[in-house]
N, C-alpha and C. Protein backbone atom coordinates (compact mmCIF):
# COMPACT_ATOMS: atom_id res chain seq x y z
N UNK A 1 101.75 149.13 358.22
CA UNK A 1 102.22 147.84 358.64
C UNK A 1 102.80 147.14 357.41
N UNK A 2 103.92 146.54 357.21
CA UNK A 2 104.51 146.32 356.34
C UNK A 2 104.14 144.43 356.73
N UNK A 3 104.82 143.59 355.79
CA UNK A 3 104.37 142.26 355.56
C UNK A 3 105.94 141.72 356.00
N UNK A 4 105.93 140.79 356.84
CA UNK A 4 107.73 140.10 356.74
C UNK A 4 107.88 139.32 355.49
N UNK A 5 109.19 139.34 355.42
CA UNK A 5 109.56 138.28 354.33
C UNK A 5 109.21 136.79 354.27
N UNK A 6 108.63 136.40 355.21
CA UNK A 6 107.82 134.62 355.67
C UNK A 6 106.55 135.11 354.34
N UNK A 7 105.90 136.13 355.11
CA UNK A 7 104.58 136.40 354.46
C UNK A 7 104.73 136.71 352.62
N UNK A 8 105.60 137.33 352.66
CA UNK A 8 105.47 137.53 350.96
C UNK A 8 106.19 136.11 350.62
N UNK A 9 106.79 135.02 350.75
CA UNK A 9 107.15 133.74 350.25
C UNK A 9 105.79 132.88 350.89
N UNK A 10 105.40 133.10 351.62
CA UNK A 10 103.81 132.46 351.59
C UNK A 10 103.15 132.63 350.09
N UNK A 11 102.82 134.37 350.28
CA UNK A 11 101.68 134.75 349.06
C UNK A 11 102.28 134.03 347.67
N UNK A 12 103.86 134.21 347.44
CA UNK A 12 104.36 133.96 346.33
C UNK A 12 104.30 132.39 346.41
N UNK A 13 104.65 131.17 346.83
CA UNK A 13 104.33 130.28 346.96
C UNK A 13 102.90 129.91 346.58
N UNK A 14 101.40 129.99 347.54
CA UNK A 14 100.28 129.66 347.28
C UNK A 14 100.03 130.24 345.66
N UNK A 15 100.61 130.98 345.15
CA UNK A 15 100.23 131.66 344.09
C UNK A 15 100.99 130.69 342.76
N UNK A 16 102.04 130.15 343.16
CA UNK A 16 102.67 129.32 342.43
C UNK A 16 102.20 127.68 342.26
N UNK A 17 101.51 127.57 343.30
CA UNK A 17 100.61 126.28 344.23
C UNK A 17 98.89 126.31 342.83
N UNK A 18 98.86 127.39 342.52
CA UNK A 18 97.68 127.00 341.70
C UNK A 18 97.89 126.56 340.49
N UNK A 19 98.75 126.93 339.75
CA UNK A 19 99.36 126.45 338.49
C UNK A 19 98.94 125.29 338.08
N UNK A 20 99.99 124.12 339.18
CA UNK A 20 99.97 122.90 339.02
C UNK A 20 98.99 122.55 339.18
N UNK A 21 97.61 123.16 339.96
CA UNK A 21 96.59 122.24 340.02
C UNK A 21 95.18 122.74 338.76
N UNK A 22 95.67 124.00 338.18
CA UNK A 22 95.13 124.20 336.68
C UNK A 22 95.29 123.03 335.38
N UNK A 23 96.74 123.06 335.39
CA UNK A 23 97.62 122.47 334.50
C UNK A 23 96.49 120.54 335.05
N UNK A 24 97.08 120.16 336.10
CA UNK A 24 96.18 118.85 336.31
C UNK A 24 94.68 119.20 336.06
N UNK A 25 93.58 119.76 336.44
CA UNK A 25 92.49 119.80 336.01
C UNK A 25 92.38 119.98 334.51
N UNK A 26 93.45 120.47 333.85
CA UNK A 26 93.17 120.56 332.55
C UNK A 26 93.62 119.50 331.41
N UNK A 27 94.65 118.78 332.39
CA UNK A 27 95.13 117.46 331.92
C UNK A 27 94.22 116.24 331.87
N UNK A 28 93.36 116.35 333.23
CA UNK A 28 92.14 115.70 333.57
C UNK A 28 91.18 115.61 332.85
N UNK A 29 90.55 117.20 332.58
CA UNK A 29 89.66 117.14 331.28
C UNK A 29 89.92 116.75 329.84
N UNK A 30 91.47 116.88 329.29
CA UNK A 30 91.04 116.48 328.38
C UNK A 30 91.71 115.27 328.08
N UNK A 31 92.26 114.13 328.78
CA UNK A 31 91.60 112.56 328.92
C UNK A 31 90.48 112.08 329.19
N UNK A 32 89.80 112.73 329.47
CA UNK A 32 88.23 112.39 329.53
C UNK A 32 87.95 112.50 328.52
N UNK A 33 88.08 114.13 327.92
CA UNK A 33 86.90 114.12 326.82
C UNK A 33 87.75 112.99 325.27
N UNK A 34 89.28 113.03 325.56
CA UNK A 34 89.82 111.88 324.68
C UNK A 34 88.99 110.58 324.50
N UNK A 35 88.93 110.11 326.09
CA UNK A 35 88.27 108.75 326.33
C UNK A 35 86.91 108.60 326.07
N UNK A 36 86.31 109.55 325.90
CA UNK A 36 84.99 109.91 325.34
C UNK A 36 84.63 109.94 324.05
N UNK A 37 85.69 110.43 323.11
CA UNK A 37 85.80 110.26 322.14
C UNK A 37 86.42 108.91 321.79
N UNK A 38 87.11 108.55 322.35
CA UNK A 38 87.71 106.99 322.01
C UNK A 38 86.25 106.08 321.76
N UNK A 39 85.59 105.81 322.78
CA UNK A 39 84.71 105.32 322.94
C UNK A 39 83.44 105.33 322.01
N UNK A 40 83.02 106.66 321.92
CA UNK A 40 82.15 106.83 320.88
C UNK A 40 82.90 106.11 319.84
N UNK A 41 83.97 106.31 319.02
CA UNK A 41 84.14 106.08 317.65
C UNK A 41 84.21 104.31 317.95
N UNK A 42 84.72 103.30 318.92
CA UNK A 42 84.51 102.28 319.15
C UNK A 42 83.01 102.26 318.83
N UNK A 43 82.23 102.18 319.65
CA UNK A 43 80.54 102.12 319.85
C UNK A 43 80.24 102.25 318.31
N UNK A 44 80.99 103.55 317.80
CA UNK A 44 80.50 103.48 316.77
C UNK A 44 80.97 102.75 315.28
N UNK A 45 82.35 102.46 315.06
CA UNK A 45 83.12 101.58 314.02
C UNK A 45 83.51 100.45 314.25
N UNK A 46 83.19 100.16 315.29
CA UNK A 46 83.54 98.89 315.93
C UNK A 46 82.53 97.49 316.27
N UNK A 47 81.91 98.30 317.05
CA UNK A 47 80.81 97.51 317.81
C UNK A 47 79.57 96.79 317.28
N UNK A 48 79.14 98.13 316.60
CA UNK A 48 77.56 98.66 315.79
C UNK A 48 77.64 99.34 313.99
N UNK A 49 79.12 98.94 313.27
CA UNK A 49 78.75 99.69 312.36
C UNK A 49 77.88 99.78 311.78
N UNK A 50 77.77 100.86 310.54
CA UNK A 50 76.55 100.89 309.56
C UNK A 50 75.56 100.89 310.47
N UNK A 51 75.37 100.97 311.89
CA UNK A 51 73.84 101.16 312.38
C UNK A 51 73.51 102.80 313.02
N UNK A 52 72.75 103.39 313.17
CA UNK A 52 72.95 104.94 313.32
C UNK A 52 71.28 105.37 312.67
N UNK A 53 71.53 106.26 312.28
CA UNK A 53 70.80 107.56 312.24
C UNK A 53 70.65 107.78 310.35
N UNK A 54 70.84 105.90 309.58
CA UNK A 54 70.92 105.69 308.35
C UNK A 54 70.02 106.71 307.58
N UNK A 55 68.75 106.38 307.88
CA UNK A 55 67.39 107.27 307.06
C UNK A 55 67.70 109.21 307.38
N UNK A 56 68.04 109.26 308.31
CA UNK A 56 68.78 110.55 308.85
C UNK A 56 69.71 111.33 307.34
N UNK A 57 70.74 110.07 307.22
CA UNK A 57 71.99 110.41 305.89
C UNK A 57 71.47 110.64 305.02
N UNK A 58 70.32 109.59 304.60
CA UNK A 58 70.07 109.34 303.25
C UNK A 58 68.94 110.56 302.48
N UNK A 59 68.69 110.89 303.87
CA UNK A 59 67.45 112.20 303.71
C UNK A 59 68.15 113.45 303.89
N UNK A 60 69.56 113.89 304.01
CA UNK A 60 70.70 114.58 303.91
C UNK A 60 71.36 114.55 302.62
N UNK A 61 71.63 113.67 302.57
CA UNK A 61 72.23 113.46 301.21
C UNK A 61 71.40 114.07 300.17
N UNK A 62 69.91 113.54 300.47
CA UNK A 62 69.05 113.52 299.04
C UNK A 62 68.88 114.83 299.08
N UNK A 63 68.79 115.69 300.22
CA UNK A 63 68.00 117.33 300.37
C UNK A 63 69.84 118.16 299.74
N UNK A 64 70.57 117.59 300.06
CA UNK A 64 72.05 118.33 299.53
C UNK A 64 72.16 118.25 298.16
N UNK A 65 71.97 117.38 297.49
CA UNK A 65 71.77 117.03 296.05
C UNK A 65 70.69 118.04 295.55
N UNK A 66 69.41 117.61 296.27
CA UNK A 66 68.07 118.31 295.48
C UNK A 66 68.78 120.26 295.77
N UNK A 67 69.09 120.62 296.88
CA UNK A 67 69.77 121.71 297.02
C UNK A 67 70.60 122.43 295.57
N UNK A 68 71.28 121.17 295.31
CA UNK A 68 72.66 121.52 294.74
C UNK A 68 71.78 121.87 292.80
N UNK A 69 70.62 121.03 293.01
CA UNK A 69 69.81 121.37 291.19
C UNK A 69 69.10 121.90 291.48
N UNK A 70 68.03 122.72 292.71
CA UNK A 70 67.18 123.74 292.35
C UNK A 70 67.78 125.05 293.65
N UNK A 71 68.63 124.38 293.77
CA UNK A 71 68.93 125.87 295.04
C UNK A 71 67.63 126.23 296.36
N UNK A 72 68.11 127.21 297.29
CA UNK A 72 67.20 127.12 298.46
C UNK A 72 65.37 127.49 297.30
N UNK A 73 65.40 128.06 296.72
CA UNK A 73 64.24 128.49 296.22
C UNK A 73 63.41 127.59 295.75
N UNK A 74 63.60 126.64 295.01
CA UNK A 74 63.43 125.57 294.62
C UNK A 74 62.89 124.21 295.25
N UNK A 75 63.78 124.16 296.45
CA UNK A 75 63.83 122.94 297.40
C UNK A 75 62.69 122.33 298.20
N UNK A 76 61.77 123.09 298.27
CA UNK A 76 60.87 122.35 299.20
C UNK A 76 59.58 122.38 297.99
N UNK A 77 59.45 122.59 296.38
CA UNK A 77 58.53 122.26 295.74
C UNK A 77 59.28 120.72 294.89
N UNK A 78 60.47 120.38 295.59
CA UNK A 78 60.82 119.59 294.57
C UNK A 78 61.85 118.42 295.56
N UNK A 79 62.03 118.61 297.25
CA UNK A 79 62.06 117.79 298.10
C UNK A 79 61.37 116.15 298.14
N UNK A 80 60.02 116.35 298.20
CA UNK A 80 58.86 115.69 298.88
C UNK A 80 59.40 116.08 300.16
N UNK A 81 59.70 115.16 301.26
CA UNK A 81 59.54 115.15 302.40
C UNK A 81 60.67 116.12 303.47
N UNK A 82 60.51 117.16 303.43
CA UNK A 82 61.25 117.99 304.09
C UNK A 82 60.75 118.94 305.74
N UNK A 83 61.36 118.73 306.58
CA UNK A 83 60.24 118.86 307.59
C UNK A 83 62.18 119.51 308.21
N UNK A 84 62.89 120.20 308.01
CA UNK A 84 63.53 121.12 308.91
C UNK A 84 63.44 123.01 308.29
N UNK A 85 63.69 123.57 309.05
CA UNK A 85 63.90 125.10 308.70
C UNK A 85 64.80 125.28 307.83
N UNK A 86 64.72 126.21 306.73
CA UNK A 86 65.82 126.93 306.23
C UNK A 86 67.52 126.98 306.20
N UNK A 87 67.39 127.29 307.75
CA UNK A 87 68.74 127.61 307.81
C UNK A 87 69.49 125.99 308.02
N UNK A 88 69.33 125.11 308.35
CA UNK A 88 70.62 124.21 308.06
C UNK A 88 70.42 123.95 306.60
N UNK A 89 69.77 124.12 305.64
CA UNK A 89 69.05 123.47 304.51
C UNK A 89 70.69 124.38 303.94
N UNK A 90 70.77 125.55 304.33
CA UNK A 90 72.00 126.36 303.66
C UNK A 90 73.46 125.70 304.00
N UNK A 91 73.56 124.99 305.26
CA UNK A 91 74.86 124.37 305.10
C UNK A 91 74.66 123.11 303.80
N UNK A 92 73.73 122.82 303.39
CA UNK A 92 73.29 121.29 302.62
C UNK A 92 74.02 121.63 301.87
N UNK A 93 73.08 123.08 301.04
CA UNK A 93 73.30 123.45 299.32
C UNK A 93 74.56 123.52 299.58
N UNK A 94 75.31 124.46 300.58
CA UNK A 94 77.04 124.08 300.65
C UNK A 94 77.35 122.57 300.28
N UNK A 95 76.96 121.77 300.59
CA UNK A 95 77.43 120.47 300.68
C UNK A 95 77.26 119.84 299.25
N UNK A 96 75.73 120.02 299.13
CA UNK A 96 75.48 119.58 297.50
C UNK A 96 76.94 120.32 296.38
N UNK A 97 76.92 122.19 296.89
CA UNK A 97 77.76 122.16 295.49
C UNK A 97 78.92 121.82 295.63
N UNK A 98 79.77 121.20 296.85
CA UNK A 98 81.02 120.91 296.97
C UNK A 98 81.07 119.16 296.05
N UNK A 99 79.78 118.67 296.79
CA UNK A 99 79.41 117.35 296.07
C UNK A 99 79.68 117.33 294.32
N UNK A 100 78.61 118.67 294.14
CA UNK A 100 78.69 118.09 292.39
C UNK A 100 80.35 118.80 292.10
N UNK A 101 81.09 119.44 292.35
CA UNK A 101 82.27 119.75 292.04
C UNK A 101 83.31 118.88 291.87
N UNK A 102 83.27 117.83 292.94
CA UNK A 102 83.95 116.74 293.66
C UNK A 102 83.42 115.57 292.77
N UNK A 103 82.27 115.52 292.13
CA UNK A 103 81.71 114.45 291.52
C UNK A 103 82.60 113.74 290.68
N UNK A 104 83.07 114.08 289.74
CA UNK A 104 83.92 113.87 288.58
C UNK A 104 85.29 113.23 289.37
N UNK A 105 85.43 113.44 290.19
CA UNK A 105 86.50 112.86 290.84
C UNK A 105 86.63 111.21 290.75
């Protein structure tokens, strides 16, 4: 049984019919996640600066530094207060030695 020519400009049609509604769902998502981001950085530079997750930085900062003069080996006899695992402690020391490199700047 073969298909008429109605039927294959159907299939080819509906098949052309999804595109546009990819292309819009994907246009959709990402004005959202834009407006999402808009918003946060309002909420956050706008609204509420300087308020956040301060003691968070400052205990980042200090463990990236202490990182950057005794290295992972070092770090938790010469921290004080260190209460995460290992492994982000290794993006820090990244951070510390980009820090002291950048220092002189």
């Amino acid at each position: 049984m073969t298909a008429t020519p109605a039927d294959r400009v159907d299939r080819v049609t509906r098949a052309s019919d999804r595109r546009p509604r990819a292309l819009s769902a994907l246009s959709a998502l990402a004005i959202l996640l834009l407006a999402g981001l808009a918003l946060r950085f309002t909420i956050a530079y706008i609204l509420f600066p300087g308020s956040g997750f301060e003691s968070d930085l400052n205990s980042f900062s200090s463990w990236a530094r202490t990182l950057a003069d005794f290295g992972p080996g070092g770090f938790y006899a010469n921290a004080g207060f260190a209460d995460y695992p290992p492994g982000y402690l290794y993006v820090l020391w990244a951070v510390g030695l980009l820090g002291d490199l950048f220092a002189p700047l």
